[in-house]
N, C-alpha and C. Protein backbone atom coordinates (compact mmCIF):
# COMPACT_ATOMS: atom_id res chain seq x y z
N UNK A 1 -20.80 29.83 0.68
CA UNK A 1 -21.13 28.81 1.65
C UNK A 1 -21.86 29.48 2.81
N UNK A 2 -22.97 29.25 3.28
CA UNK A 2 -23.48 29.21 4.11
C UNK A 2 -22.61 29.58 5.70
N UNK A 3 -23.03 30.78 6.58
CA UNK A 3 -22.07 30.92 7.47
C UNK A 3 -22.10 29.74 8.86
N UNK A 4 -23.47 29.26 8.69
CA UNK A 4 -23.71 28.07 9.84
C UNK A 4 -22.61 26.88 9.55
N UNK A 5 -22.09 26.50 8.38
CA UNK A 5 -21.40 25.89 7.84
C UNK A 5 -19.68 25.62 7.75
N UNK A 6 -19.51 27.24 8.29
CA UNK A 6 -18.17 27.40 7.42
C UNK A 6 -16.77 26.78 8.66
N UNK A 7 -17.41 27.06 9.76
CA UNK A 7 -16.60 26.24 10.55
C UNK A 7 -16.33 24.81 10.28
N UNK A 8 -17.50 23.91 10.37
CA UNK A 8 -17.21 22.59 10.14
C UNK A 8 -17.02 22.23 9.36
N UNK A 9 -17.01 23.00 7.62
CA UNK A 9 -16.15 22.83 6.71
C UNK A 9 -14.75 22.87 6.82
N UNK A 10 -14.40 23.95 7.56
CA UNK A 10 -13.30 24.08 7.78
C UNK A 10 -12.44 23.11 8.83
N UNK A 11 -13.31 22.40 9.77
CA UNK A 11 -12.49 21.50 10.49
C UNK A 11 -12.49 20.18 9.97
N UNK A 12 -13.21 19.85 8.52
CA UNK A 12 -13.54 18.92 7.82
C UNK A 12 -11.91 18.93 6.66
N UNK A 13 -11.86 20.11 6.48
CA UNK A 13 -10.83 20.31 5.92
C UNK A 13 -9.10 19.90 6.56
N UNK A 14 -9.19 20.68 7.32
CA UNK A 14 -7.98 20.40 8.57
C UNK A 14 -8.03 18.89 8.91
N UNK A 15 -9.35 17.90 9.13
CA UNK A 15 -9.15 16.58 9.42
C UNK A 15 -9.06 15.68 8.52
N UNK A 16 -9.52 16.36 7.09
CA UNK A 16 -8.60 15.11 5.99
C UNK A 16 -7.78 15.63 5.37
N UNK A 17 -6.95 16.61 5.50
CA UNK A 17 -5.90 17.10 5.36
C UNK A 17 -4.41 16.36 6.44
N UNK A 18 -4.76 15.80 7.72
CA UNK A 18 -4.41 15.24 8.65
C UNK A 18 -4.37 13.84 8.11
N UNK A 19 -5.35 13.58 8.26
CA UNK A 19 -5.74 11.67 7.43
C UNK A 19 -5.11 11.40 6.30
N UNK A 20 -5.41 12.63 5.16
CA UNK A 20 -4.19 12.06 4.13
C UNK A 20 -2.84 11.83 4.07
N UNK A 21 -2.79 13.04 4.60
CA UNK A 21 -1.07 13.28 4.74
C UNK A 21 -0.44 12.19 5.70
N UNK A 22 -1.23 11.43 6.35
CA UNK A 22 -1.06 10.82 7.19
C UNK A 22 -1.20 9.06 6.22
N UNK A 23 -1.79 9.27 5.32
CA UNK A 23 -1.93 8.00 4.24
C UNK A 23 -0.91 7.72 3.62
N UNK A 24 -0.51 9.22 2.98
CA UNK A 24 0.45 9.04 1.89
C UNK A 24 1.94 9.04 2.54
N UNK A 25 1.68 9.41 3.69
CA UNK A 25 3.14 9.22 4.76
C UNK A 25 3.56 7.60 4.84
N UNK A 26 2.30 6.98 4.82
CA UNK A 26 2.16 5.54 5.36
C UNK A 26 2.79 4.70 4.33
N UNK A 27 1.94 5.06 2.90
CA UNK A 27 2.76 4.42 1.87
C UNK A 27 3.81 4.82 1.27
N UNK A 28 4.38 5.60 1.26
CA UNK A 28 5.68 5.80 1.32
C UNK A 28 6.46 5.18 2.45
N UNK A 29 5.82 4.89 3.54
CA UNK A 29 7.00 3.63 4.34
C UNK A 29 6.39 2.46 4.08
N UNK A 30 5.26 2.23 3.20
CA UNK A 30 4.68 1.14 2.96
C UNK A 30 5.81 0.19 1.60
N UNK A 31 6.23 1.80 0.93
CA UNK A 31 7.18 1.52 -0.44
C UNK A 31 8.53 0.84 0.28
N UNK A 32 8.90 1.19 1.07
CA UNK A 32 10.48 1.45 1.47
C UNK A 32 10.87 0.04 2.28
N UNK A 33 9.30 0.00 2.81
CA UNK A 33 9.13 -1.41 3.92
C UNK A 33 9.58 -2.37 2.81
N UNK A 34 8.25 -2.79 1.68
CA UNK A 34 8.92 -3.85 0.72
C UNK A 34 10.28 -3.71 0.11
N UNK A 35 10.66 -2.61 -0.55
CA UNK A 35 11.81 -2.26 -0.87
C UNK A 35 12.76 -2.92 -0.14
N UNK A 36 13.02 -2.92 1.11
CA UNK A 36 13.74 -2.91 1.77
C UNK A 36 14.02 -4.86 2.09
N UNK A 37 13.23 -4.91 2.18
CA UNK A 37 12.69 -6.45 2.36
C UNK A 37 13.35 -7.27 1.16
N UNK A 38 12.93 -7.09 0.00
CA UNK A 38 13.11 -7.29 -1.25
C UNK A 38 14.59 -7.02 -1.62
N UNK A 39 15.21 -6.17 -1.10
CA UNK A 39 16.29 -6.13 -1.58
C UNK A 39 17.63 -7.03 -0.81
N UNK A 40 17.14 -6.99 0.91
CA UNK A 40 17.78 -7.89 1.05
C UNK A 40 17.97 -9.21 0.76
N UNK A 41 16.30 -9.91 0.36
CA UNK A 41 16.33 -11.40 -0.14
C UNK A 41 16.98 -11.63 -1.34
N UNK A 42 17.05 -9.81 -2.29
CA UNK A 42 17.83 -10.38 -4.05
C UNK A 42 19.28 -10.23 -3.65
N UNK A 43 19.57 -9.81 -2.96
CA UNK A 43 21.11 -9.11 -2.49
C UNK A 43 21.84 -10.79 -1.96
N UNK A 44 21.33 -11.18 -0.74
CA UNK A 44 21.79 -11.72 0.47
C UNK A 44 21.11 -13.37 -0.24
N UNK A 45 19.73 -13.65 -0.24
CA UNK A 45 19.72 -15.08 -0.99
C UNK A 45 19.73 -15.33 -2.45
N UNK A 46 19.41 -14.13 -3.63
CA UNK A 46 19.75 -14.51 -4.89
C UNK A 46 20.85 -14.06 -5.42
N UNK A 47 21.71 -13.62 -4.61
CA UNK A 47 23.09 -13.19 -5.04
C UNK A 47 23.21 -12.08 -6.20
N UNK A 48 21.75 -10.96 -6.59
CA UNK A 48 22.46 -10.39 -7.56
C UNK A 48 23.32 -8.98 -6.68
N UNK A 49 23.77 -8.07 -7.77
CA UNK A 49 24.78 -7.44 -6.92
C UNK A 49 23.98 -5.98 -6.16
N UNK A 50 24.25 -5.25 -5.25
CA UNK A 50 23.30 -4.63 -4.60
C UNK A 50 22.62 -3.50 -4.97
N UNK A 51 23.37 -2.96 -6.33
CA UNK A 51 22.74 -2.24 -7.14
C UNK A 51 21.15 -2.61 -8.21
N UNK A 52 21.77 -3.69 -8.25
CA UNK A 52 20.58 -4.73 -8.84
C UNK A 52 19.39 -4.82 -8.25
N UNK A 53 19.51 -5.68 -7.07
CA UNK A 53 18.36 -5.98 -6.00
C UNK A 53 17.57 -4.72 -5.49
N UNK A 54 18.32 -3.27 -5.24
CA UNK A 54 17.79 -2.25 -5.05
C UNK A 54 16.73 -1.45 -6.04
N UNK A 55 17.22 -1.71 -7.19
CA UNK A 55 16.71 -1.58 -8.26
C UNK A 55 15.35 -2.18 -8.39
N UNK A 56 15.42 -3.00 -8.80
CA UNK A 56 14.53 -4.26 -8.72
C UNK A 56 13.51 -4.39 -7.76
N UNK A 57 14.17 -3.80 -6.41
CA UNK A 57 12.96 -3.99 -5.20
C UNK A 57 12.61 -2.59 -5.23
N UNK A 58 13.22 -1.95 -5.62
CA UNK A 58 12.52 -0.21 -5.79
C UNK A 58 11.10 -0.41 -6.16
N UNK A 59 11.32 -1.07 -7.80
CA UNK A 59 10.24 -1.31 -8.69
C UNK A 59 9.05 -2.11 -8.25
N UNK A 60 9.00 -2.73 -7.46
CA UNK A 60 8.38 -4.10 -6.64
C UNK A 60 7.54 -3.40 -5.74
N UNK A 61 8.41 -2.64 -4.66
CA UNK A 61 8.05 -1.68 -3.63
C UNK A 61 6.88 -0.23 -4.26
N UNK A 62 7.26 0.31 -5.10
CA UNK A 62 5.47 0.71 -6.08
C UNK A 62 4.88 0.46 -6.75
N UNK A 63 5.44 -0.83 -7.60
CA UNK A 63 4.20 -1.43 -8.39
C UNK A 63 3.37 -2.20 -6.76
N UNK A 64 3.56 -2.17 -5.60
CA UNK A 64 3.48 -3.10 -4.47
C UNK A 64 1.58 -1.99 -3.99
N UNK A 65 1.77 -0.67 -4.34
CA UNK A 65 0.92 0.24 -3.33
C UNK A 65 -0.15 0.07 -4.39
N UNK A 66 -0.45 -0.67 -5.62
CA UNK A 66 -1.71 -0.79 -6.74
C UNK A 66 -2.20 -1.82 -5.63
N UNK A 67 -3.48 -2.12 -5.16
CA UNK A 67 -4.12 -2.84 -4.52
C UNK A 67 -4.52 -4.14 -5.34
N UNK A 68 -4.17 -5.83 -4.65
CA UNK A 68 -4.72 -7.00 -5.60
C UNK A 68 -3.08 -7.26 -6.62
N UNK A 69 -3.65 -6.61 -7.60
CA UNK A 69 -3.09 -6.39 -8.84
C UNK A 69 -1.24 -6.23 -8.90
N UNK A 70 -0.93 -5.27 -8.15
CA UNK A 70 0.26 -4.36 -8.04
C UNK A 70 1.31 -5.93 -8.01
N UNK A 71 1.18 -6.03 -6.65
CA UNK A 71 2.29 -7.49 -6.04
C UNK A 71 2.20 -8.22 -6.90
N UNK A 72 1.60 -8.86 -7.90
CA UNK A 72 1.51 -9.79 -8.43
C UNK A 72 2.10 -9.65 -9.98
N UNK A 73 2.32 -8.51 -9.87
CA UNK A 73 2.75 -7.74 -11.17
C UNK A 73 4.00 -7.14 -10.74
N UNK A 74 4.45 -6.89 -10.01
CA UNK A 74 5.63 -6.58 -9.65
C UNK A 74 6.45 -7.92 -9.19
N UNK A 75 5.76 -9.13 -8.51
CA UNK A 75 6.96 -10.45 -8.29
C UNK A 75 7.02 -10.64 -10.00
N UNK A 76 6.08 -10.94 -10.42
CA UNK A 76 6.39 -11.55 -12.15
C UNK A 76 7.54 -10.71 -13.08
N UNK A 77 7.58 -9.62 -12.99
CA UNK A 77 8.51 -8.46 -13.82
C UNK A 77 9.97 -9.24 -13.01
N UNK A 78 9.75 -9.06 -11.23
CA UNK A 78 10.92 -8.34 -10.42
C UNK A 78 11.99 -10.62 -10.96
N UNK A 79 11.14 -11.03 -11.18
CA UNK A 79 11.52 -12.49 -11.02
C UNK A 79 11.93 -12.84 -12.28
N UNK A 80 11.35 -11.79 -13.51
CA UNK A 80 12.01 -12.00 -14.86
C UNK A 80 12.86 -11.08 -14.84
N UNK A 81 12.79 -9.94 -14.45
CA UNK A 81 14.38 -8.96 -14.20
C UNK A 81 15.63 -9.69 -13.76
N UNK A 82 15.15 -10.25 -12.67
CA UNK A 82 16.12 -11.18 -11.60
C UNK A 82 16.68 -12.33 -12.97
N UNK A 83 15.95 -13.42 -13.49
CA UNK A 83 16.56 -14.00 -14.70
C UNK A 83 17.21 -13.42 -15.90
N UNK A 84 16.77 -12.54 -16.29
CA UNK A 84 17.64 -11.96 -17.50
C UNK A 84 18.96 -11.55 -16.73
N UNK A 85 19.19 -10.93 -15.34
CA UNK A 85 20.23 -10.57 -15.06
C UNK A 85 21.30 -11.70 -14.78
N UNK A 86 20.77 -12.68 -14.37
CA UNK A 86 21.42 -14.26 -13.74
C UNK A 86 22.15 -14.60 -15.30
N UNK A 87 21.07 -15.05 -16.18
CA UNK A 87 21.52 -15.64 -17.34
C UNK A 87 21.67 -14.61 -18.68
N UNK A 88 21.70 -13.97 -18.45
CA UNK A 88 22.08 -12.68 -20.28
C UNK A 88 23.12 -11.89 -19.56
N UNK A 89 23.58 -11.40 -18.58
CA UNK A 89 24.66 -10.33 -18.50
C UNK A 89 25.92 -11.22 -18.69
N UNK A 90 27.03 -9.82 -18.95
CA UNK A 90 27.97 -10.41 -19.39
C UNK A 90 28.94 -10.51 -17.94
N UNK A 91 28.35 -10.27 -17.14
CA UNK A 91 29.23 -10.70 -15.58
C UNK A 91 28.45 -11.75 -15.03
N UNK A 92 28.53 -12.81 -15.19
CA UNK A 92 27.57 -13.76 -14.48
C UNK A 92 26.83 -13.31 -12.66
N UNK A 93 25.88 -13.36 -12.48
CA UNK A 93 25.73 -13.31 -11.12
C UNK A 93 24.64 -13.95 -10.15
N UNK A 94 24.27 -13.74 -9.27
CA UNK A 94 23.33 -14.89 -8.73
C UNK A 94 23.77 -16.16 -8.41
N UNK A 95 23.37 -17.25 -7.53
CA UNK A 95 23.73 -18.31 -6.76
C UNK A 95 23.55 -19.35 -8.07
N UNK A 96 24.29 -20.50 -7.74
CA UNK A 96 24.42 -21.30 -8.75
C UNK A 96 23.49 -22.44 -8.25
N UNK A 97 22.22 -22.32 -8.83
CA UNK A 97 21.24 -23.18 -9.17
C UNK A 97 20.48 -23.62 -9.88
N UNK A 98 19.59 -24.27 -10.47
CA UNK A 98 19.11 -24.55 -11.58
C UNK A 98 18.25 -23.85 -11.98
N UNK A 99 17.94 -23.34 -13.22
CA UNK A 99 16.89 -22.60 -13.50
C UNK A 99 15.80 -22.29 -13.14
N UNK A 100 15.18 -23.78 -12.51
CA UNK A 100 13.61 -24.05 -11.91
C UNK A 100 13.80 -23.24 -10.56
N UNK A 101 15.25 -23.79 -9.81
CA UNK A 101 15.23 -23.27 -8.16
C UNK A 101 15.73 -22.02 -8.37
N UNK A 102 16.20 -21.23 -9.26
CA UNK A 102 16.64 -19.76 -9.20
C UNK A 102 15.20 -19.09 -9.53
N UNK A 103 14.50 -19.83 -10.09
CA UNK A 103 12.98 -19.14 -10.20
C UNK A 103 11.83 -19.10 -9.01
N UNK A 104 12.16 -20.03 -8.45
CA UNK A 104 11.34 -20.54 -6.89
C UNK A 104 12.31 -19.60 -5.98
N UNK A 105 13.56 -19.21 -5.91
CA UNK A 105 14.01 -18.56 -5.08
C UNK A 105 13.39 -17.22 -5.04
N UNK A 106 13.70 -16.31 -6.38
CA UNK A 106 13.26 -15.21 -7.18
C UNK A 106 11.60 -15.52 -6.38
N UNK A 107 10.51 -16.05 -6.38
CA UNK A 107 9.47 -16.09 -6.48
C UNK A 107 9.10 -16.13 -4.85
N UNK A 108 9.83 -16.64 -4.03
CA UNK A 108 9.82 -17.23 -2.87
C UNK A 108 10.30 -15.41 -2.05
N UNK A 109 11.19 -15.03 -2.14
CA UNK A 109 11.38 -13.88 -1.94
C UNK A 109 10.41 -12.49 -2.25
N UNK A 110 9.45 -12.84 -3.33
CA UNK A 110 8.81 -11.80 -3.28
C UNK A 110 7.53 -12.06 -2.77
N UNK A 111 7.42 -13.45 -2.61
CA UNK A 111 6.26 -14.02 -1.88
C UNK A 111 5.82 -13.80 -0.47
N UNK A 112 7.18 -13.73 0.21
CA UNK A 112 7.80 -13.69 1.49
C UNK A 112 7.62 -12.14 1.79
N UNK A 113 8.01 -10.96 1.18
CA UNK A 113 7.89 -9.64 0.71
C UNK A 113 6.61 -9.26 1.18
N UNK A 114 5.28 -10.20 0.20
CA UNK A 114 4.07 -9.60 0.30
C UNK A 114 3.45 -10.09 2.00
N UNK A 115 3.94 -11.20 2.14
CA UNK A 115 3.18 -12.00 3.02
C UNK A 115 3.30 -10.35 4.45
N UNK A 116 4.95 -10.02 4.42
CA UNK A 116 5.08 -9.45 5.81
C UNK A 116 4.12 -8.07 5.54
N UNK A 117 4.08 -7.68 4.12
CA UNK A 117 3.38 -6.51 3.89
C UNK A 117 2.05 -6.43 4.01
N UNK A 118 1.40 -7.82 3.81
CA UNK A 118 -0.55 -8.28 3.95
C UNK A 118 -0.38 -8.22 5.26
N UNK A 119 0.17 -8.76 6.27
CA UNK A 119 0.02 -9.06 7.40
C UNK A 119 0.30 -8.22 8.93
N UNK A 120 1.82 -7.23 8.25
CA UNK A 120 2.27 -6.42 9.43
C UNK A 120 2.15 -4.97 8.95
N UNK A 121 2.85 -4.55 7.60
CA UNK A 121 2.42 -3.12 7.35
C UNK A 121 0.90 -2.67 6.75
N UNK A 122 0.68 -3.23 6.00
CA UNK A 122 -1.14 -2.69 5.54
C UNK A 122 -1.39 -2.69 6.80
N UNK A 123 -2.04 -3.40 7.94
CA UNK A 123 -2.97 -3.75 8.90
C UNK A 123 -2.78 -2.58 9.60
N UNK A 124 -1.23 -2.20 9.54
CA UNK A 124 -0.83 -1.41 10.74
C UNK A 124 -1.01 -0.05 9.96
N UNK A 125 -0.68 0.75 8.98
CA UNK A 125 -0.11 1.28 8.40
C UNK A 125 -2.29 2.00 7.89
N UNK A 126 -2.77 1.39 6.80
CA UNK A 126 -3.71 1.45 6.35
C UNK A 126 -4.77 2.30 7.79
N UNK A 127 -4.96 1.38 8.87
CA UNK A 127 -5.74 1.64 9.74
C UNK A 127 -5.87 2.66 10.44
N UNK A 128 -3.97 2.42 10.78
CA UNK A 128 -3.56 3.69 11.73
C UNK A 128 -3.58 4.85 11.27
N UNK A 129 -3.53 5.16 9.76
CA UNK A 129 -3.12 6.58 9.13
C UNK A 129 -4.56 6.72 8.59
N UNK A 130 -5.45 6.15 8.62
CA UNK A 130 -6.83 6.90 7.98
C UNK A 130 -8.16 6.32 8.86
N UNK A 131 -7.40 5.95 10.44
CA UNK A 131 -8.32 5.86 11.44
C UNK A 131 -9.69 4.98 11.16
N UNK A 132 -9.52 3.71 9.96
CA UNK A 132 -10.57 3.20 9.60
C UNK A 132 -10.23 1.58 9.93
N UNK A 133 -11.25 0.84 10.55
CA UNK A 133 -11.24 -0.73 10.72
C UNK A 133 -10.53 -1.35 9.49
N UNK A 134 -10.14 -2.18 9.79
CA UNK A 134 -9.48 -2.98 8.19
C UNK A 134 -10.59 -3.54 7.65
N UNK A 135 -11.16 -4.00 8.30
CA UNK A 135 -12.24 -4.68 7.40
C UNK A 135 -13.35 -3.53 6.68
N UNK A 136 -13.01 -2.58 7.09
CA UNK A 136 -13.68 -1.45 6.46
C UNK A 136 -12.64 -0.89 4.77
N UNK A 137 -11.62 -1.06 4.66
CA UNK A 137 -10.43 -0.79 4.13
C UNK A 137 -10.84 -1.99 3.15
N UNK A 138 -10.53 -3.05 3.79
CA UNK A 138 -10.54 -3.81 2.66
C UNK A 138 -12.08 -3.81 2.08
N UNK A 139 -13.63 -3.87 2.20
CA UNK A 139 -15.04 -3.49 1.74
C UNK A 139 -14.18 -2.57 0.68
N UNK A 140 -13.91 -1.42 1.13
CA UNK A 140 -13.96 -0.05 0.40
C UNK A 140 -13.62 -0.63 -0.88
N UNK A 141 -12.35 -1.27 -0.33
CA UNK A 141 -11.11 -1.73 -1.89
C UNK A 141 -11.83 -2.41 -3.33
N UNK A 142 -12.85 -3.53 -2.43
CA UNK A 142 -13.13 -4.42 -3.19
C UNK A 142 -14.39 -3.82 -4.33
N UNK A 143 -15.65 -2.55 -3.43
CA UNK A 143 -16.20 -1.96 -4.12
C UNK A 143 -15.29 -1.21 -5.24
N UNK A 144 -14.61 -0.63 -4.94
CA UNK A 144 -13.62 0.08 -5.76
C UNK A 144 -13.28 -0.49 -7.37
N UNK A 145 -12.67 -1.64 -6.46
CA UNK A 145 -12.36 -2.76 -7.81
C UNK A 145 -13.75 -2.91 -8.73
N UNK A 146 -14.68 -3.31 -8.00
CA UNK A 146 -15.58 -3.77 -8.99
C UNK A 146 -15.84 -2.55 -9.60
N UNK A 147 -16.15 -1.42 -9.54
CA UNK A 147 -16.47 -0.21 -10.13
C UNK A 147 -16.02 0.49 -10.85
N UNK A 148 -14.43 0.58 -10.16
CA UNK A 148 -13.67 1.42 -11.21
C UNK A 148 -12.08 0.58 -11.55
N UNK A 149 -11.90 -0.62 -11.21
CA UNK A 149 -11.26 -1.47 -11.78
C UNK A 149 -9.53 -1.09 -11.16
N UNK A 150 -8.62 -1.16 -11.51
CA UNK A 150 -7.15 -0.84 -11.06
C UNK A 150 -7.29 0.73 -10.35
N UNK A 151 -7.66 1.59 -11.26
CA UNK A 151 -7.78 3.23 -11.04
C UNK A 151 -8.81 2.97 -9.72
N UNK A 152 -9.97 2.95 -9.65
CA UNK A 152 -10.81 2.90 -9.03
C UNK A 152 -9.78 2.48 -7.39
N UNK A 153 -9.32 1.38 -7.20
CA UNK A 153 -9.02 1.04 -6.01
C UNK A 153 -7.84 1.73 -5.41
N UNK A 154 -6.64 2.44 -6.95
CA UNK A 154 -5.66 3.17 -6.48
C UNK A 154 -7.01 4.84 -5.69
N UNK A 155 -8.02 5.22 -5.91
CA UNK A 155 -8.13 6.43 -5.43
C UNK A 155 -9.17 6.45 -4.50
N UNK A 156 -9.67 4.73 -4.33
CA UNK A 156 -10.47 4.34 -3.11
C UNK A 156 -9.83 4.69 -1.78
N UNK A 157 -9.00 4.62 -0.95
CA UNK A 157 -8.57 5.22 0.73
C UNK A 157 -8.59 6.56 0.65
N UNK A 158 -7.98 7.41 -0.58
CA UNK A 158 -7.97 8.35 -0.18
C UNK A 158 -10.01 8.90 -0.50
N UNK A 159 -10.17 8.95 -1.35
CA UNK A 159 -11.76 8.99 -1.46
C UNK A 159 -12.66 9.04 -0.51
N UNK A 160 -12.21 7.24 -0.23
CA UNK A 160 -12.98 7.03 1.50
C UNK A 160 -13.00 7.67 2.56
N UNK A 161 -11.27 8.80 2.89
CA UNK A 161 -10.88 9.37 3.69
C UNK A 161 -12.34 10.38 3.70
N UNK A 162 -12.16 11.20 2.62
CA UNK A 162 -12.55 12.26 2.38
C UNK A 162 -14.27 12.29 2.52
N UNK A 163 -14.54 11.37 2.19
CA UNK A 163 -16.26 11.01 2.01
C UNK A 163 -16.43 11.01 3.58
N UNK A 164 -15.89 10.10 4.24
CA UNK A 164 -15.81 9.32 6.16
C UNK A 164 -15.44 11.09 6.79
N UNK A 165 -14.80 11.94 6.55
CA UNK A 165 -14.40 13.30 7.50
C UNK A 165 -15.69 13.63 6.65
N UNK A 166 -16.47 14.11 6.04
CA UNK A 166 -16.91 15.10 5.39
C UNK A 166 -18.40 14.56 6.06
N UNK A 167 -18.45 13.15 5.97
CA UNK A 167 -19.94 12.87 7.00
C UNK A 167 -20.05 12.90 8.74
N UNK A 168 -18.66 12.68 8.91
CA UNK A 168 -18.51 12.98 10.44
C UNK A 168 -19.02 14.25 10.75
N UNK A 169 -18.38 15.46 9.80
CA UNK A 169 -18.82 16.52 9.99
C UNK A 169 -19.97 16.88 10.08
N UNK A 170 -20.67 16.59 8.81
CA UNK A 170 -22.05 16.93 8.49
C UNK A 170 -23.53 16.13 8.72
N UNK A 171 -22.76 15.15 8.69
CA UNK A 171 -24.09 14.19 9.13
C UNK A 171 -23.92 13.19 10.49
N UNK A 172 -23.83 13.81 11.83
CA UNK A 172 -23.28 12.89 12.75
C UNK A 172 -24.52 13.08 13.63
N UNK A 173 -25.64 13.65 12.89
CA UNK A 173 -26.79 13.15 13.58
C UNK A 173 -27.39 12.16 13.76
N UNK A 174 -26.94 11.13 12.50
CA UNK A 174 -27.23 10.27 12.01
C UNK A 174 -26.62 9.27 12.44
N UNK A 175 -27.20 7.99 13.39
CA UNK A 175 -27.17 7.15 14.02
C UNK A 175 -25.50 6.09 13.83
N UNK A 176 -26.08 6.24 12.22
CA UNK A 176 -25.42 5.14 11.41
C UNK A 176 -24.11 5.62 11.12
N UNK A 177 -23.99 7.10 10.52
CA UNK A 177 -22.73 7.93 10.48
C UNK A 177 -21.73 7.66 11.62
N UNK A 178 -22.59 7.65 12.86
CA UNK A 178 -21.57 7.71 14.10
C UNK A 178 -20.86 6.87 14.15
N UNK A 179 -21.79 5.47 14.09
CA UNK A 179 -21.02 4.31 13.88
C UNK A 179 -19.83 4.42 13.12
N UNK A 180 -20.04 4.43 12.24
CA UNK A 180 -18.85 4.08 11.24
C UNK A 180 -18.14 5.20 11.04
N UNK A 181 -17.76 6.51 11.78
CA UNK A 181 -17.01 7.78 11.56
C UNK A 181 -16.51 7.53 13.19
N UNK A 182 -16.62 7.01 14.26
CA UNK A 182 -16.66 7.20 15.70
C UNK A 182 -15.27 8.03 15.86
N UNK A 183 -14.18 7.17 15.04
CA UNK A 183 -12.72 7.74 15.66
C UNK A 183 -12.51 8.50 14.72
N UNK A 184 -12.87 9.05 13.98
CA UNK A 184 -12.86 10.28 13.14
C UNK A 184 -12.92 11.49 14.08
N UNK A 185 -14.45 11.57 14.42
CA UNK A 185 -15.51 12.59 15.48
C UNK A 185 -13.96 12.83 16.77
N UNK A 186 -13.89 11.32 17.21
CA UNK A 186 -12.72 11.25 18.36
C UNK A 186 -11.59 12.00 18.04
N UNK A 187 -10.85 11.69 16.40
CA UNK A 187 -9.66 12.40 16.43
C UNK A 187 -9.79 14.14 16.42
N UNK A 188 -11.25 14.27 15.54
CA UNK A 188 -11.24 15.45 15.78
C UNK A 188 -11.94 16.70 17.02
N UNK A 189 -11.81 15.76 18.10
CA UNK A 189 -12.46 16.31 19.23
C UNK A 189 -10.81 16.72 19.88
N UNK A 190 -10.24 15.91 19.50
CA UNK A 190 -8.95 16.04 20.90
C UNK A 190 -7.66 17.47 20.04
């Protein structure tokens, strides 16, 4: 490498080394957030027992970090888990309601799950740990999707991280770079 270079490689390094670790910190309380959520609604309103609901919202809580796809695939499993356990075990458990409303409950709970997760942890969580606009976050996602499909959007933030430090660095001559790297340049000034 070039010696004019090797510094701002190197602080390119140190700043998405920061940003990631700072991503994957996020979703891991991003996991624990739904988890947590989820287990009290199977615990406390579908009555299964707390080993159950933990279980169950474990599974929910990382099928939850696949972007689109994940939540929607994790209420459907976590809501047929939740029924086989209600009606096939040999300890009966869960609130005594009718099939239709033990399914709207089940469904209503993980609905409830995603809503606080679209609204209070992504926004907060996504932005804050990889210093990027949401509406930039979500663009990234959606190229992602179209391109490289489920995979594609699981390795889109961190990608983006890495592409967004690596032009801050190198190309912040460039008008347009600045723009869209600003609190990058910022985090790595201070």
């Amino acid at each position: 490498m070039n010696d004019k270079y090797t510094d701002k490689t190197s602080e390119a390094i140190d700043d998405m080394y920061g940003l990631l670790s700072r991503y994957f910190i996020g979703l891991v309380i991003e996991i624990i957030g739904v988890a947590i959520i989820n287990t009290i609604g199977l615990h406390f309103v579908a009555g299964l027992t707390f080993s159950m609901a933990v279980g169950i919202a474990f599974m929910t809580g990382l099928l939850n970090i696949i972007p689109y796809v994940g939540p929607f695939a994790g209420g459907v499993i976590g809501t047929f888990l939740g029924l086989i356990l209600k009606y096939y075990s040999v300890h009966p458990m869960g609130i005594d309601v009718s099939f239709w409303g033990y399914i709207a409950i089940l469904a209503g709970i993980f609905v409830f799950a995603q809503l606080i997760d679209n609204y209070i942890f992504q926004p907060i969580i996504y932005s804050n740990s990889v210093k990027a606009h949401p509406l930039e976050i979500f663009i990234v996602l959606l190229m992602a999707g179209y391109v490289g499909g489920v995979v594609g959007m699981l390795i889109a933030i961190p990608a983006y991280t890495v592409i967004r430090v690596f032009a801050a660095k190198f190309l912040s001559h460039v008008k347009f770079v600045r723009m869209l790297t600003g609190s990058v340049q910022e985090k790595s000034q201070k």
